[in-house]
N, C-alpha and C. Protein backbone atom coordinates (compact mmCIF):
# COMPACT_ATOMS: atom_id res chain seq x y z
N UNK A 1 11.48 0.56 -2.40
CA UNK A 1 10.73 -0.64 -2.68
C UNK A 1 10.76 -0.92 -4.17
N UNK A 2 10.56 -0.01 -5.24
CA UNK A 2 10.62 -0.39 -6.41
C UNK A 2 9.88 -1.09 -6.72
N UNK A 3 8.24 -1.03 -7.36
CA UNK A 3 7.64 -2.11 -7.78
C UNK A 3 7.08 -1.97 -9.06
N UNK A 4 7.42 -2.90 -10.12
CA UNK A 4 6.25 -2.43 -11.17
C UNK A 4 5.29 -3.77 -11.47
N UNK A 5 4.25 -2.63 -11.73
CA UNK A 5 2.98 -3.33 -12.41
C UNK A 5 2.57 -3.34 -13.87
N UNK A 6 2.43 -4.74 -13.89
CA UNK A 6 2.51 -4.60 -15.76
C UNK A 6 0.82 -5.35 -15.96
N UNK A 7 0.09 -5.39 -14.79
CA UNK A 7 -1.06 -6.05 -15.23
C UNK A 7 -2.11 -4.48 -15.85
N UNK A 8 -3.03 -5.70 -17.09
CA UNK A 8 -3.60 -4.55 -17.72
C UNK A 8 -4.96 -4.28 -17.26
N UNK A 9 -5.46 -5.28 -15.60
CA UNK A 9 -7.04 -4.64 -15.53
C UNK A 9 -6.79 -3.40 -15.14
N UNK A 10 -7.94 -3.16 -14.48
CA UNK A 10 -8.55 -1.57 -13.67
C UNK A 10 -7.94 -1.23 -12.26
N UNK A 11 -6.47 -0.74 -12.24
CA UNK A 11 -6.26 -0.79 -10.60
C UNK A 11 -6.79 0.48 -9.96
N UNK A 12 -7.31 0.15 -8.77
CA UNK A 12 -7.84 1.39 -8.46
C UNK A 12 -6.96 2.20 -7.70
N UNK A 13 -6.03 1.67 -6.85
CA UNK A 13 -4.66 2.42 -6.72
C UNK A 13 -3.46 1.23 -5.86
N UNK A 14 -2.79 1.47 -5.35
CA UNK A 14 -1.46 0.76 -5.10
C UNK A 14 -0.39 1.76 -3.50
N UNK A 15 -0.46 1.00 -2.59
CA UNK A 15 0.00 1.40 -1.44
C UNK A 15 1.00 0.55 -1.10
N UNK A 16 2.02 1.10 -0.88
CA UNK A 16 3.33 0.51 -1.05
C UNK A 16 4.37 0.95 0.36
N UNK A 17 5.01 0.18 0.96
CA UNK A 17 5.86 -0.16 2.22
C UNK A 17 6.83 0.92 1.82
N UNK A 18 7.02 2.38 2.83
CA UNK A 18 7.82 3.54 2.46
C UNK A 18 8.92 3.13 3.50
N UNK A 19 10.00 3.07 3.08
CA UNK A 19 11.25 3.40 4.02
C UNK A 19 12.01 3.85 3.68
N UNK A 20 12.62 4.80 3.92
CA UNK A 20 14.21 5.40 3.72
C UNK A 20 14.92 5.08 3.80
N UNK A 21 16.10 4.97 3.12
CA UNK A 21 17.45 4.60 4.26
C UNK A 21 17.83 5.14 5.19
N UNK A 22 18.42 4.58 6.07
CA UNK A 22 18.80 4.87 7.04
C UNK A 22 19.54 6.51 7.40
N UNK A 23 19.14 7.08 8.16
CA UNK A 23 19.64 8.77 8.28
C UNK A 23 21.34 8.60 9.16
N UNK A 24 22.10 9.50 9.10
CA UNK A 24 23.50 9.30 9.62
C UNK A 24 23.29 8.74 10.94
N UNK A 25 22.25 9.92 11.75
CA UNK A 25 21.96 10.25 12.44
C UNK A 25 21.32 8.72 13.34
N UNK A 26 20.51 8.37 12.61
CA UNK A 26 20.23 6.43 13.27
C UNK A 26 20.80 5.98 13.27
N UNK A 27 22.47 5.76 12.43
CA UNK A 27 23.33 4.74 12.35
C UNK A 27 24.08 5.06 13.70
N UNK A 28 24.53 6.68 13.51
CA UNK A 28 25.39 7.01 14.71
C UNK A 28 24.84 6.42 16.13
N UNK A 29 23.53 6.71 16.23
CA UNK A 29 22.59 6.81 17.43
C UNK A 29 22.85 4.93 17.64
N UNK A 30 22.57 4.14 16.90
CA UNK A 30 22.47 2.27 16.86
C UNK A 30 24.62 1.98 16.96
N UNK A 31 25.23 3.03 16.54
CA UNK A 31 26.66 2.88 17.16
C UNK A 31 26.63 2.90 18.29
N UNK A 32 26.61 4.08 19.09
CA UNK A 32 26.51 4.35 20.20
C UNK A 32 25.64 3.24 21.28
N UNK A 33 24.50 2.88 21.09
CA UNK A 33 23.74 2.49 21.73
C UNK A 33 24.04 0.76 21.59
N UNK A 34 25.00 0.41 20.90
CA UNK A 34 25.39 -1.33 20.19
C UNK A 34 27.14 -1.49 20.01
N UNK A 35 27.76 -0.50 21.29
CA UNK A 35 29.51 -0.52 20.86
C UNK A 35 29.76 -1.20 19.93
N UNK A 36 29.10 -0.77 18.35
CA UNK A 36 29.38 -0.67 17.31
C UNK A 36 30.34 0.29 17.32
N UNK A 37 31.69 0.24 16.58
CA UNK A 37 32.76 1.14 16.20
C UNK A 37 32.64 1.63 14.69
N UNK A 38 32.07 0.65 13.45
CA UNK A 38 32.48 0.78 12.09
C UNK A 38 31.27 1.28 11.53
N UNK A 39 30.89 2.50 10.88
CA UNK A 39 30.07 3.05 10.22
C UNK A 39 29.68 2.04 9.38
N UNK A 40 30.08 1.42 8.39
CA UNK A 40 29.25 0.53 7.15
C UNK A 40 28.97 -0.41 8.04
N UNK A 41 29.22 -1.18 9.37
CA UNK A 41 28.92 -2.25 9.47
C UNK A 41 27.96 -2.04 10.07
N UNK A 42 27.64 -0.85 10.90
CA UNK A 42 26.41 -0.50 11.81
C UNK A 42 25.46 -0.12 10.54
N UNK A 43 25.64 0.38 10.05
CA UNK A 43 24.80 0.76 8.68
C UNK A 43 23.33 -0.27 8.07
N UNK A 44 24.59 -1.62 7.82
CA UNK A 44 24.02 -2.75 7.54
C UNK A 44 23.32 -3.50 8.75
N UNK A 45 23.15 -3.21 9.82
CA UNK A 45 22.73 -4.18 10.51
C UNK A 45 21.28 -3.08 10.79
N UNK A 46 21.43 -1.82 10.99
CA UNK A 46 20.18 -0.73 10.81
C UNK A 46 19.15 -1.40 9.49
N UNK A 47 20.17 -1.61 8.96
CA UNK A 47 18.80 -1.95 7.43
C UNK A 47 18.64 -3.54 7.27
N UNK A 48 19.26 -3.84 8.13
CA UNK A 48 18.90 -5.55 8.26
C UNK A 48 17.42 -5.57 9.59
N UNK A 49 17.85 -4.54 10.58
CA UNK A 49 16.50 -4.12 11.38
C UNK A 49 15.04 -3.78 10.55
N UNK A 50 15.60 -2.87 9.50
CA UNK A 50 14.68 -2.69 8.68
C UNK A 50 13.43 -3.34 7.84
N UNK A 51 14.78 -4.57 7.49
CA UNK A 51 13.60 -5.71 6.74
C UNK A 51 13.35 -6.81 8.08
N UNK A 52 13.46 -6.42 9.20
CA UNK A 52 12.89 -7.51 9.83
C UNK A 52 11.18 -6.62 9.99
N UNK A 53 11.81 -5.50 10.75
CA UNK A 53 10.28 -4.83 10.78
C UNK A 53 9.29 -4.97 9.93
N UNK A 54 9.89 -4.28 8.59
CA UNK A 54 9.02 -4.58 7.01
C UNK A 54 8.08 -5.70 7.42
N UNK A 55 8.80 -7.09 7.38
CA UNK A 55 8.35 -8.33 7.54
C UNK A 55 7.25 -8.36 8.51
N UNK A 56 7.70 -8.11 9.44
CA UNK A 56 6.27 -7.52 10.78
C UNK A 56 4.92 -7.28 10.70
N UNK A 57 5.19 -5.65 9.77
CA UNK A 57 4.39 -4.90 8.85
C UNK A 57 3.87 -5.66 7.73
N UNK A 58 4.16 -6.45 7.15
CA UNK A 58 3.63 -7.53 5.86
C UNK A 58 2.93 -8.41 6.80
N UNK A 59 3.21 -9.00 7.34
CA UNK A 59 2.35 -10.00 8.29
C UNK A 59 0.56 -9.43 9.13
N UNK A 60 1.05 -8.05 9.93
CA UNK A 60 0.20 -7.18 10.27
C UNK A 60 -0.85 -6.73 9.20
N UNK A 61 -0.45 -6.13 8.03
CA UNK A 61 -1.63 -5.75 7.10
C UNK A 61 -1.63 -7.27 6.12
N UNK A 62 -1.54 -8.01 6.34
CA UNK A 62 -2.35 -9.53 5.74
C UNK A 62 -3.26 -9.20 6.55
N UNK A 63 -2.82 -9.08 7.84
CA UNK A 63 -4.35 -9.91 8.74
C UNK A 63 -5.39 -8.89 8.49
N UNK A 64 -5.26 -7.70 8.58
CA UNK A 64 -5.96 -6.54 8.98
C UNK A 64 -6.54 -6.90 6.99
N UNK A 65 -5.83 -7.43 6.38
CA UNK A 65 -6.77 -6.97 4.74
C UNK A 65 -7.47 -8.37 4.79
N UNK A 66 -7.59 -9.21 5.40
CA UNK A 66 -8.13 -10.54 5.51
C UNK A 66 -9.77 -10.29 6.06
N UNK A 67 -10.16 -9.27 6.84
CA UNK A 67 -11.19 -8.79 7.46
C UNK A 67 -12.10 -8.17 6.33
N UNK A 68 -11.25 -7.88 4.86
CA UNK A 68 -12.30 -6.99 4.17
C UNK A 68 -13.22 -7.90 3.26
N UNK A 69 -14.76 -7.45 2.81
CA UNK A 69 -14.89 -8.26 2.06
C UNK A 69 -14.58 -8.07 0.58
N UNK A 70 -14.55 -9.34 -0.16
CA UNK A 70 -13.80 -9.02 -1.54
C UNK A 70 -14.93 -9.91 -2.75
N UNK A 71 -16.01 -9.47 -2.53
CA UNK A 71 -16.76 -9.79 -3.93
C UNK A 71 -16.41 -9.31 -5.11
N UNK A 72 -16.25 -7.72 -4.73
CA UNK A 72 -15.76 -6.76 -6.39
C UNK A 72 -14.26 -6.40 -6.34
N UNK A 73 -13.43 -6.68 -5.41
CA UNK A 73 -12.05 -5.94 -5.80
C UNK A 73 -11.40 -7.29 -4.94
N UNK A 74 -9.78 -7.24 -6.16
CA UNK A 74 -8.86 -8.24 -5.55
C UNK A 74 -8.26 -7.21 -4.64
N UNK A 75 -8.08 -7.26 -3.31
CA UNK A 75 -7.35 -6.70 -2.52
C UNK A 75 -5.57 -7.59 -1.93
N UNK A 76 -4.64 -7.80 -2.37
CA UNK A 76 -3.58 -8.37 -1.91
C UNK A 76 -2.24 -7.58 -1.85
N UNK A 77 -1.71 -8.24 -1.03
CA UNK A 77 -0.14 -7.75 -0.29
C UNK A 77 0.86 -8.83 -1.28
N UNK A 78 1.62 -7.67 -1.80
CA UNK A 78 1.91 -8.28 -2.87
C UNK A 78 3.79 -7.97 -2.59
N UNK A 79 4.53 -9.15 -2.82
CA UNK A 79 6.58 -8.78 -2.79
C UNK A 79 6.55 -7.38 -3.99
N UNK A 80 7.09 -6.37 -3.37
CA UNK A 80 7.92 -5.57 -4.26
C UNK A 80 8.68 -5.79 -5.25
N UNK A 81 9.27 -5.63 -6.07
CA UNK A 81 9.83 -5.87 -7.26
C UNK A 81 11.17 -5.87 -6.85
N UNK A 82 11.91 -5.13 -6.07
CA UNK A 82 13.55 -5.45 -5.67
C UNK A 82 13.21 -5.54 -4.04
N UNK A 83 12.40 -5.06 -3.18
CA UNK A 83 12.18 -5.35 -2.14
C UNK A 83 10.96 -4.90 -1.26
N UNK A 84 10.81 -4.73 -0.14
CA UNK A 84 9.43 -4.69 0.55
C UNK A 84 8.28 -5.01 -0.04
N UNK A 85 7.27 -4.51 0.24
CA UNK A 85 6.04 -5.05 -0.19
C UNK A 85 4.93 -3.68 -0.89
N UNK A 86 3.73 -3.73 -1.03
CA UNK A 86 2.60 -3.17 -1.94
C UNK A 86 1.50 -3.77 -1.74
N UNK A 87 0.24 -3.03 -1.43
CA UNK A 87 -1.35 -3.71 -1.60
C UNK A 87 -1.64 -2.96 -2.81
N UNK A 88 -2.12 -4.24 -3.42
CA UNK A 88 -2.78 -4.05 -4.94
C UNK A 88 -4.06 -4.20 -4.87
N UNK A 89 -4.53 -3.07 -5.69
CA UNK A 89 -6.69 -3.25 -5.12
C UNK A 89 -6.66 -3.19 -6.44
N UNK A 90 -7.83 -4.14 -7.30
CA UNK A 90 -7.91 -3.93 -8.50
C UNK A 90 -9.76 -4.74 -8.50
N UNK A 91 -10.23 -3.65 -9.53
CA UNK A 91 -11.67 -4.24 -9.54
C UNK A 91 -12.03 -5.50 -10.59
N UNK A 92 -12.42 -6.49 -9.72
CA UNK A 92 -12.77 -7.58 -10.62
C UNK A 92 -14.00 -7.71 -11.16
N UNK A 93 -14.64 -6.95 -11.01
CA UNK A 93 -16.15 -6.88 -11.69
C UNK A 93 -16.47 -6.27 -13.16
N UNK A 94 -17.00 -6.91 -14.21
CA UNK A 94 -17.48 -6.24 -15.47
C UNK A 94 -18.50 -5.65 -15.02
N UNK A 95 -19.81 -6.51 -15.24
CA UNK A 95 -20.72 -5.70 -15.66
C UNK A 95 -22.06 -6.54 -14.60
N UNK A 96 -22.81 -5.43 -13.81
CA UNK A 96 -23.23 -5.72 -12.64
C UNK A 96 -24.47 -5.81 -13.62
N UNK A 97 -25.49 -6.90 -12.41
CA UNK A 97 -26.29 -7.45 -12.94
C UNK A 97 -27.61 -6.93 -11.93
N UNK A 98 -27.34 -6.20 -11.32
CA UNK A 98 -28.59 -5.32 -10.58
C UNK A 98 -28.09 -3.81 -10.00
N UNK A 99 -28.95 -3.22 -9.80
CA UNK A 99 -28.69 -1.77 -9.37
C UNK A 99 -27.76 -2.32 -7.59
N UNK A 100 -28.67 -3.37 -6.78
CA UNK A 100 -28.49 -3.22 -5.88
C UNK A 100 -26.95 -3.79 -5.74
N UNK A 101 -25.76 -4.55 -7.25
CA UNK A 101 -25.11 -5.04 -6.99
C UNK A 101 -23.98 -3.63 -6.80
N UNK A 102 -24.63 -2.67 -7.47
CA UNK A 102 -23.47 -1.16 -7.61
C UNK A 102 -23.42 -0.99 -6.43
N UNK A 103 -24.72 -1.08 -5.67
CA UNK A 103 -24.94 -0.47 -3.92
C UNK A 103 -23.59 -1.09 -3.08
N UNK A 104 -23.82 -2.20 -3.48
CA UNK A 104 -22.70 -3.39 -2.48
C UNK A 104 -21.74 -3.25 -2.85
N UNK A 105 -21.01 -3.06 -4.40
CA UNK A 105 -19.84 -2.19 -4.31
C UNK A 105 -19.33 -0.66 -3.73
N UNK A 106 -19.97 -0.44 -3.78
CA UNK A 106 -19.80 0.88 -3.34
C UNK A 106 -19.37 0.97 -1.62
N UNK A 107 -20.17 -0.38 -1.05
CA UNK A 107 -20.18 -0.46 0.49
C UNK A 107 -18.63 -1.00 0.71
N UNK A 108 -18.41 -1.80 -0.43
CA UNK A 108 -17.36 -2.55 -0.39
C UNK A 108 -16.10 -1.42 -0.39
N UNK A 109 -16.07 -0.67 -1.78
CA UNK A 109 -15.24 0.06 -1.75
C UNK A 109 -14.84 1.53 -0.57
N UNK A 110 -16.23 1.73 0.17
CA UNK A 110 -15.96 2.24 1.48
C UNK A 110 -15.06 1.44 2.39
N UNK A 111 -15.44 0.61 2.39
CA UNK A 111 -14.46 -0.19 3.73
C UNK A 111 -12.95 -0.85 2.93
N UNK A 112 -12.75 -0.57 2.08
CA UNK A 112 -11.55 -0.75 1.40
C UNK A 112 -10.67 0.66 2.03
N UNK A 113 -11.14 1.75 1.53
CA UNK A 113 -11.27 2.71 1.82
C UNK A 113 -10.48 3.23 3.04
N UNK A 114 -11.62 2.73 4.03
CA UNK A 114 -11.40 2.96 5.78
C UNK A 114 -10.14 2.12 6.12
N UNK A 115 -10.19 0.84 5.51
CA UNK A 115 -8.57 -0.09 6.06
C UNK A 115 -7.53 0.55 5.70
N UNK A 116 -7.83 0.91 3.95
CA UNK A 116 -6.21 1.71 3.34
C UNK A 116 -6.15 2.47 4.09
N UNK A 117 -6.89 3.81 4.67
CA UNK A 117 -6.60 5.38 5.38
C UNK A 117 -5.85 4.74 6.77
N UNK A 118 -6.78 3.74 7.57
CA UNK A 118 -6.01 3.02 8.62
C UNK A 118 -4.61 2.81 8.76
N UNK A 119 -4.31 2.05 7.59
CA UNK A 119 -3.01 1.23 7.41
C UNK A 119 -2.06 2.82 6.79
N UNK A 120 -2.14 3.45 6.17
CA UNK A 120 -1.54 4.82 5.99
C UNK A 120 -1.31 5.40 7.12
N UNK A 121 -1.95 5.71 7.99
CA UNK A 121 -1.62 6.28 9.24
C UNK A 121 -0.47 5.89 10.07
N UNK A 122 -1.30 4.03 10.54
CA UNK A 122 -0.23 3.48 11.33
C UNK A 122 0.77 2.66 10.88
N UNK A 123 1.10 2.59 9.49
CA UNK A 123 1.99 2.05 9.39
C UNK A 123 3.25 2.99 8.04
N UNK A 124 4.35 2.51 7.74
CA UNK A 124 4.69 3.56 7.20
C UNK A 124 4.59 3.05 5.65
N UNK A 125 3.17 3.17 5.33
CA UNK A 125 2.76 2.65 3.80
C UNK A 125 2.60 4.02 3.38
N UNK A 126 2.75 4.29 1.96
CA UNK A 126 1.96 5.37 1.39
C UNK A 126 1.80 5.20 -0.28
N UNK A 127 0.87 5.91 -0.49
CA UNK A 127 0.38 5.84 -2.18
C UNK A 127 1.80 6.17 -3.06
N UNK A 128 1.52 4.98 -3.99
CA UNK A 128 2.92 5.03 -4.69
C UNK A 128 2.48 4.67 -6.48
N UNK A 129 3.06 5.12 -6.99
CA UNK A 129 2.79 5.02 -8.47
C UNK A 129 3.71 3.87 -9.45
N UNK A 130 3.86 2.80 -9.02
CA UNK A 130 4.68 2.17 -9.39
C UNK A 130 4.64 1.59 -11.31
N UNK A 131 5.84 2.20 -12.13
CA UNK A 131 6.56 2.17 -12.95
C UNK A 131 8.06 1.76 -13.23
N UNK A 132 8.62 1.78 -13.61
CA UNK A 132 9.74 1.65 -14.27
C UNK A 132 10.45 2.50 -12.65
N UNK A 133 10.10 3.79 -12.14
CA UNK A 133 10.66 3.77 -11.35
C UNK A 133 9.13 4.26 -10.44
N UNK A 134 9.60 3.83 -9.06
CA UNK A 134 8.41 4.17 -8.59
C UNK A 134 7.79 5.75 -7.69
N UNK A 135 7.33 6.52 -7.70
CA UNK A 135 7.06 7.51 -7.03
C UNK A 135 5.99 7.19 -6.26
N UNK A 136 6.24 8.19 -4.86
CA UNK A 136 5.80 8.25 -3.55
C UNK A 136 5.05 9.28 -3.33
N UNK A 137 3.77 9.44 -2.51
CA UNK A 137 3.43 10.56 -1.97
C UNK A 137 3.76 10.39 -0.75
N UNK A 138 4.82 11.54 -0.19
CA UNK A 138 5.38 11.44 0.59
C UNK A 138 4.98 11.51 2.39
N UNK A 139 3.84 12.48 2.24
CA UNK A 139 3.29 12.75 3.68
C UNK A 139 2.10 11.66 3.97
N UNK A 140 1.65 11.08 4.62
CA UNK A 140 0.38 10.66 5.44
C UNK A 140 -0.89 11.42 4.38
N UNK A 141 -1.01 12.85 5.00
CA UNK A 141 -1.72 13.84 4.38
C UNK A 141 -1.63 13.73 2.79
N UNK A 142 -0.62 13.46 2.11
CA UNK A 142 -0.89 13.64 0.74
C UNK A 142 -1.53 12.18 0.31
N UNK A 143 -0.74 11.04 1.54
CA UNK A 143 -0.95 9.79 0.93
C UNK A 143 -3.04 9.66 0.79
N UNK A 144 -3.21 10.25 1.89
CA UNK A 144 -4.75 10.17 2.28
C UNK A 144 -5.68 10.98 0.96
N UNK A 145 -5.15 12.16 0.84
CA UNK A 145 -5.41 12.67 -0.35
C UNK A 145 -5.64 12.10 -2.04
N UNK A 146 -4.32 11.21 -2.05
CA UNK A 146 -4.53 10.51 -3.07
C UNK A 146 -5.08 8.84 -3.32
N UNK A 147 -5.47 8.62 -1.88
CA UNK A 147 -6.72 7.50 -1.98
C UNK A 147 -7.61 7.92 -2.15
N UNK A 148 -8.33 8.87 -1.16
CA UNK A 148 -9.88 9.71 -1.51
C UNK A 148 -9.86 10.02 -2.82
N UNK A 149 -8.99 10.73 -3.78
CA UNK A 149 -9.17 11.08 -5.14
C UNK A 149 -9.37 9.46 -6.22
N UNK A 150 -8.45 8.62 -5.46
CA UNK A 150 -8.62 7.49 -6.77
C UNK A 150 -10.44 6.72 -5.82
N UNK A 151 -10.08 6.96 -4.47
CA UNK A 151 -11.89 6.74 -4.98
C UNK A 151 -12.95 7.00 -5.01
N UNK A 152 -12.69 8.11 -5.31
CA UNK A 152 -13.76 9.68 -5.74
C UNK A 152 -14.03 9.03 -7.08
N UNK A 153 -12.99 8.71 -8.16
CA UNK A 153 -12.49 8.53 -9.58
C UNK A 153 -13.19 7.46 -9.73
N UNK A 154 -13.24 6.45 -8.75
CA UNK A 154 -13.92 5.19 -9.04
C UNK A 154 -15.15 5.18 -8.59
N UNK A 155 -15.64 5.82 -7.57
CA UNK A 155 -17.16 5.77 -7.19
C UNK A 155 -17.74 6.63 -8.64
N UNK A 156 -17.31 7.70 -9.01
CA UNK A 156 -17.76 8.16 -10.45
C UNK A 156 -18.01 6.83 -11.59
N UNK A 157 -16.66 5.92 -11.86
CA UNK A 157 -16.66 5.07 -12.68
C UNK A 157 -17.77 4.09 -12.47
N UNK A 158 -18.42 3.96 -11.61
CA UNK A 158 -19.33 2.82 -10.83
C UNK A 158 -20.86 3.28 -10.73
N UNK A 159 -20.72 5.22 -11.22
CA UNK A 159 -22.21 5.39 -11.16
C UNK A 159 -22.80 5.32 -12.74
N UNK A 160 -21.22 5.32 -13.45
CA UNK A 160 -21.72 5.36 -15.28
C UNK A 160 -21.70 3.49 -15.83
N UNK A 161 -20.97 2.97 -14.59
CA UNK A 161 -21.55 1.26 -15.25
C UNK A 161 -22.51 0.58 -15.84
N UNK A 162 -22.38 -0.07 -17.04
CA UNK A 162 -23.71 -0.81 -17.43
C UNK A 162 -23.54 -1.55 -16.70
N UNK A 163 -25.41 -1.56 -16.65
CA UNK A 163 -26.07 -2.76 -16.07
C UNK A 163 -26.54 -3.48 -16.99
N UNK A 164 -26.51 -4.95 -16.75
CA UNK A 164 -27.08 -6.10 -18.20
C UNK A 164 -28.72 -5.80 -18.11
């Protein structure tokens, strides 16, 4: 996917559309199964399958991130930088103007939370660090790991907020 982010607010993390290329082993298997004869040409039509699915999957988590609410964080599905896609969560809030407004973030950022772990599971997204080049956590399990930590990191950041 390759994506970079050059914006300078507060992101709280970045989940990004994982696919591989294609294994020998799928191309052979989509030969066989498509009296395909030519390795590169079956190749290309495996990863032309690919971005149709992707596309699928981009459509599917719109709807499913359309359900969350978004007073304190921009939540969007955002084009990859050379291809597939990325949800960008980034907090749009300075500086809360009641105790009870931290409460409602906090509710907020739970159910941010519950959709990302969702969408990690069933789809093949995972936490990605996107730079110049981008790195992956590769398992489900690690991906889950490193949402709970960025919002462990941020429920901390949200209990030291000024209030006006």
């Amino acid at each position: 996917m390759g994506t970079v982010n050059y914006s300078k607010s507060h992101v709280l993390c970045t989940v990004g559309y994982y696919q591989e290329d294609p294994t020998d082993e799928e191309v052979n298997e989509f030969m066989f199964y498509n009296d395909v004869t030519d390795f590169e040409e079956a190749k290309k039509m495996v990863e032309e399958n690919y971005e149709e699915v992707s596309l699928d999957y981009y459509k599917d988590i719109r709807h499913l991130l359309q359900t969350l609410s978004r007073s304190y964080y921009d939540v969007s599905v955002k084009q990859g930088y050379y291809d597939g896609f990325y949800i960008d969560i980034q907090d749009r809030s300075r500086v809360y103007n009641t105790e009870e407004e931290r409460k409602k973030q906090m509710r907020e950022l739970t159910g941010i939370r519950t959709v990302l772990a969702s969408i990690i599971i069933n789809y093949p997204m995972r936490v990605c660090y996107p730079h110049w080049s981008t790195d992956w956590e590769e398992t489900i399990d690690k991906s889950i790991a490193a949402l709970d930590k960025a919002v462990e990191e941020e429920k901390k950041r949200l209990t030291t907020k000024k209030t006006e």
